[in-house]
Each structure stands twice: as structure tokens, then as C-alpha cells.
Protein backbone atom coordinates (compact mmCIF):
# COMPACT_ATOMS: atom_id res chain seq x y z
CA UNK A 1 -9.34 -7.57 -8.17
CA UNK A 2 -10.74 -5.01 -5.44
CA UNK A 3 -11.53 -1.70 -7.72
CA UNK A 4 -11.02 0.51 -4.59
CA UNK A 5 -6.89 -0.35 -4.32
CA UNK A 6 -6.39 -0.63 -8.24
CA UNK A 7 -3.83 2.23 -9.06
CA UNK A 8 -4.74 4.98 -11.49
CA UNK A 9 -3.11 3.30 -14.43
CA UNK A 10 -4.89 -0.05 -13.79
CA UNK A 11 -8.42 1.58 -13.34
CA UNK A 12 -7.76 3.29 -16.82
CA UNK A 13 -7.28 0.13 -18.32
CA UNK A 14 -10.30 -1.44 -17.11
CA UNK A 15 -12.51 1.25 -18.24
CA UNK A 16 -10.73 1.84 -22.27
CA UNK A 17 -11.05 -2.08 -22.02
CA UNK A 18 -14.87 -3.06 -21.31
CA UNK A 19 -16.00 -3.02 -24.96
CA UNK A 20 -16.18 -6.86 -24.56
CA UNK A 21 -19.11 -6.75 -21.86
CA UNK A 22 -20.80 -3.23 -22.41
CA UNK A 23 -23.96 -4.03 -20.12
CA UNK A 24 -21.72 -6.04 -17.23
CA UNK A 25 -19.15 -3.63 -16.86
CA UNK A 26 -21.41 -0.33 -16.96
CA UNK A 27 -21.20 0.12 -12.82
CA UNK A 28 -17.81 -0.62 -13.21
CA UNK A 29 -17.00 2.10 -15.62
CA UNK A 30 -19.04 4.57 -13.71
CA UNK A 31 -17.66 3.84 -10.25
CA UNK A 32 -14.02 3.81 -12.11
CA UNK A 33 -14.64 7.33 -13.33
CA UNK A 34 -15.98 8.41 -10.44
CA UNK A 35 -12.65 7.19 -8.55
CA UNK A 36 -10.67 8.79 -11.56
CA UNK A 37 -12.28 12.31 -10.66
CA UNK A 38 -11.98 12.10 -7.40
CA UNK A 39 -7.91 12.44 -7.62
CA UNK A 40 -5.94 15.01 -7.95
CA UNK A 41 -2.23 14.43 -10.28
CA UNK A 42 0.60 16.91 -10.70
CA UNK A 43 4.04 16.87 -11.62
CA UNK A 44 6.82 19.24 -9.44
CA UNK A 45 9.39 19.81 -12.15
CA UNK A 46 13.08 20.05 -11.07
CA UNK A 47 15.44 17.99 -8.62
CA UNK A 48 13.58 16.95 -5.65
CA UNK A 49 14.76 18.25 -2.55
CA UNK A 50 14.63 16.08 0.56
CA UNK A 51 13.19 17.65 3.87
CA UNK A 52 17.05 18.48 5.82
CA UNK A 53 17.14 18.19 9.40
CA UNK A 54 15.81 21.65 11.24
CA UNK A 55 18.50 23.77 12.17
CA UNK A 56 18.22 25.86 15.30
CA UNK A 57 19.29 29.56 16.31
CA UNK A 58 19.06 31.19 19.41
CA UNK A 59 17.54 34.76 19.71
CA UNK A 60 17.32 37.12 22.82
CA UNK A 61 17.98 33.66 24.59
CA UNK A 62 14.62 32.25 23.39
CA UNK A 63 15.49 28.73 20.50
CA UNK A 64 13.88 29.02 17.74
CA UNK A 65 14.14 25.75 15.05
CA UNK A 66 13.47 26.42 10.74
CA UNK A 67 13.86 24.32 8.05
CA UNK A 68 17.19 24.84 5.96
CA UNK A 69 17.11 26.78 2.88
CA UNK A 70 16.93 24.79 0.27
CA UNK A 71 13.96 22.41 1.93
CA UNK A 72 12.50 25.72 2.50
CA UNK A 73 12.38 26.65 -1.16
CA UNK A 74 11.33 23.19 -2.46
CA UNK A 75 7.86 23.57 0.03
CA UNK A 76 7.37 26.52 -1.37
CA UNK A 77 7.84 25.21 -4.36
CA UNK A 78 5.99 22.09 -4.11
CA UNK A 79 2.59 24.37 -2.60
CA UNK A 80 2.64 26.72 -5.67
CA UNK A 81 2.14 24.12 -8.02
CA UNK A 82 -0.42 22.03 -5.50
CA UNK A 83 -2.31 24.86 -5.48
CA UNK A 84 -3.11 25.18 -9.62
CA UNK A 85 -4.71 21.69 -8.45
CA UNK A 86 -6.18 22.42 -5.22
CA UNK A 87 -9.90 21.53 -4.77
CA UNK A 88 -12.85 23.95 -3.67
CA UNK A 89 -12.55 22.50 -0.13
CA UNK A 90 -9.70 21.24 1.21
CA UNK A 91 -9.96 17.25 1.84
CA UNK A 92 -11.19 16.74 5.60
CA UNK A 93 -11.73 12.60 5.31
CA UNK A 94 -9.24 9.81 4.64
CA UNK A 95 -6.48 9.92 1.97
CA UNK A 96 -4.24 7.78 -0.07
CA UNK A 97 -0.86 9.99 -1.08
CA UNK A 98 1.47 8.73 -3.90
CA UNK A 99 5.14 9.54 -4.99
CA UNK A 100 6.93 8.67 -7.24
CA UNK A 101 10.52 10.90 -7.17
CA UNK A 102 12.98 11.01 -10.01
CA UNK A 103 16.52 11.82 -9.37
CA UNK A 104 18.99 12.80 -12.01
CA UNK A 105 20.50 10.60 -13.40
CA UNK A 106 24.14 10.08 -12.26
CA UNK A 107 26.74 11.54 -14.77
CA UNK A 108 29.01 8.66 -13.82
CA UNK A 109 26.67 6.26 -15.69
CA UNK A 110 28.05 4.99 -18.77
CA UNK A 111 25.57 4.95 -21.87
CA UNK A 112 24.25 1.24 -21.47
CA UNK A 113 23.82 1.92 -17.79
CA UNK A 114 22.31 5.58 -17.74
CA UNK A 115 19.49 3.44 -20.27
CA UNK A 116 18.85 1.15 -17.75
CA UNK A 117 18.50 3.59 -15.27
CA UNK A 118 15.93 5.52 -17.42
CA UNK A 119 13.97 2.51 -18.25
CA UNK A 120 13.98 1.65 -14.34
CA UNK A 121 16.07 -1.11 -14.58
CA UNK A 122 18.18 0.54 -12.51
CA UNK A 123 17.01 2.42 -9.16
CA UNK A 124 18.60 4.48 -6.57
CA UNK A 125 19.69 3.11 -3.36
CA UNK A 126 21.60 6.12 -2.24
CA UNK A 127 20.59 8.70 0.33
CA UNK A 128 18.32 10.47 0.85
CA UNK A 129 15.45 8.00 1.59
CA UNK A 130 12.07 8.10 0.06
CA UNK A 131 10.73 9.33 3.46
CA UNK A 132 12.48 12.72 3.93
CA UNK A 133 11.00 13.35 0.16
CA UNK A 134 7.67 12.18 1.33
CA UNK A 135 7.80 14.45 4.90
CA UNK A 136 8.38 17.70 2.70
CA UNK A 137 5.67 17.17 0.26
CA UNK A 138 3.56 16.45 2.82
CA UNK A 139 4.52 19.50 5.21
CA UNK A 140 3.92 21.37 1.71
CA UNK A 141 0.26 19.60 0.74
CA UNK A 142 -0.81 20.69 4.25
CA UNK A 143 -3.81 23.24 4.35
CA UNK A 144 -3.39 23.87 0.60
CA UNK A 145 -4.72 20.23 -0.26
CA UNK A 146 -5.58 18.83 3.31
CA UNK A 147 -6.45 20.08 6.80
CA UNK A 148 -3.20 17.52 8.21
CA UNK A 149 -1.25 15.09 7.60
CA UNK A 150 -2.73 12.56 9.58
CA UNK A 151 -5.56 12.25 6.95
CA UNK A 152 -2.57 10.14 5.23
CA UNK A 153 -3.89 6.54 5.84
CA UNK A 154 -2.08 4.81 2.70
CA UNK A 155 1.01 5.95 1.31
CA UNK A 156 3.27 4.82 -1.88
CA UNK A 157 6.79 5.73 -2.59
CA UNK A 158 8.90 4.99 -5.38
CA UNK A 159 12.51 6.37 -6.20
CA UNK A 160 13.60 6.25 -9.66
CA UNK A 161 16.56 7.75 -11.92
CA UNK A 162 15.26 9.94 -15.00
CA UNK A 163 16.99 12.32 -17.21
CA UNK A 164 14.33 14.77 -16.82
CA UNK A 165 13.98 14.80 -12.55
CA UNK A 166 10.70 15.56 -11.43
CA UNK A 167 8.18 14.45 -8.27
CA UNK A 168 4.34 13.10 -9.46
CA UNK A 169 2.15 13.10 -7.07
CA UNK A 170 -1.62 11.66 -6.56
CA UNK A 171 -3.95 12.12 -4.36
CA UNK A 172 -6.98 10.29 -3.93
CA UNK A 173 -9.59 10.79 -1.07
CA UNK A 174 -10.97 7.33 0.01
């Protein structure tokens, strides 16, 4: 297994579950906890909001383009809680970004279906796509957790249903 692509959950194991070779696994362990520290997790709380298309106005014959409303409120949104996790300094090298978004669940779903749904069974194949959720958490991250979004060299997205919607993000620097 290469250590340095192991997700968050498998790098957790590996280190609770090294008992078995204390003196083998010691580098291991440390380089796992190092990786461990070096992300940042939070949670954004609430329906996620998918970046809308830019709408456009026209003033003293000059266009100007802004985001709609309600993509508007979820940045802000997303950058207030980003930045009760912000480092010292924001990252400046390479970065691996991961999403997972969870929709409400439909209201349509009957009981045995709405379980499924929440045990991810069952996932969303309806609009929006993962990538206009991924375009406004990134617009958001900028200069509050990063200097750009270029420094995004590996990304993960995953769209599930869940009773209680929410976006988790990591961040890892590489």
C-alpha cells in the first residue's frame, strides 16, 4: 500500500492497528501522524449550494458579471467556517482537496428506500454535478486556506443522500 495516497480513514487504521509489530511499524506511525496533522477537516452544515452560472448586468454601459445570490451566500458561508480551521500561513505548495456533499434526502423516498439512501446504497444522479459543488468551495477556500486554486493537484468528489445535508471537506498539503 503507498502511505502517501491512503485516505484519512485508512491511515487511522494503520496507526490504532500496529500493536502487533511495535518496533516495525514505529516510522510508520510517526510518518502517519505526521500526515494526519498536516490536514485540515471541517464540516459546512446545511444544503449545499452548487456554484450557478454568473449572471451579468450592464451599468453606465460598462458589463459587469456576479455570482447569483444564493452561490453568493453559500461562499460566504463555506469561508466563515474554513476560516475557524485556517492555518498560520496559507498553503503555498501542492494540495489534495476532498468532498464529500450530502444532499437531502428526497421526500419522495419511501421508508425502505430513504434507508438505503442514508446507508449509501443509494446515491444521487440528479443535477447539479459534483463539479459546480467543487468550483464554489474552491472559489471559497481561496486566500483563506490557499493562495489559488491551481495548488489543487488531486481532487475527490463524492455525492451522497443524508438526512442531515452537510459538505466535509479535507485538505491535505502534499
Amino acid at each position: 500500500m503507498d502511505y502517501r495516497k491512503a485516505s484519512l480513514a485508512q491511515l487511522n487504521y494503520i496507526s490504532r492497528h500496529t500493536e502487533w509489530a511495535p518496533e516495525a511499524n514505529k516510522e510508520l506511525v510517526r510518518r502517519i501522524d505526521w500526515r494526519i496533522r498536516q490536514m485540515i477537516q471541517f464540516t459546512v452544515y446545511g444544503e449545499p449550494v452548487a456554484q450557478g452560472r454568473p449572471r451579468a448586468t450592464t451599468i453606465n454601459g460598462k458589463v459587469r458579471m456576479y455570482d447569483p445570490e444564493k452561490s453568493k451566500s453559500f461562499k460566504e458561508y463555506v469561508k466563515l467556517v474554513a476560516s475557524q480551521n485556517r492555518p498560520s500561513q496559507l498553503i503555498t505548495g501542492p494540495i489534495v482537496l476532498s468532498v464529500i456533499v450530502f444532499k437531502p434526502t428526497l421526500k419522495s423516498f419511501s421508508k425502505k428506500k430513504a434507508l438505503e439512501a442514508e446507508n449509501g446504497g443509494l446515491r444521487p444522479i440528479t443535477k447539479p454535478d459534483v463539479d459546480n459543488y467543487v468550483k464554489g468551495i474552491k472559489d471559497a477556500l481561496k486566500s483563506v486556506i490557499w493562495k489559488d486554486d491551481s495548488q489543487v493537484v488531486d481532487l475527490q468528489v463524492s455525492k451522497y443522500y443524508s438526512q442531515n445535508p452537510r459538505v466535509e471537506i479535507t485538505i491535505q498539503q502534499l
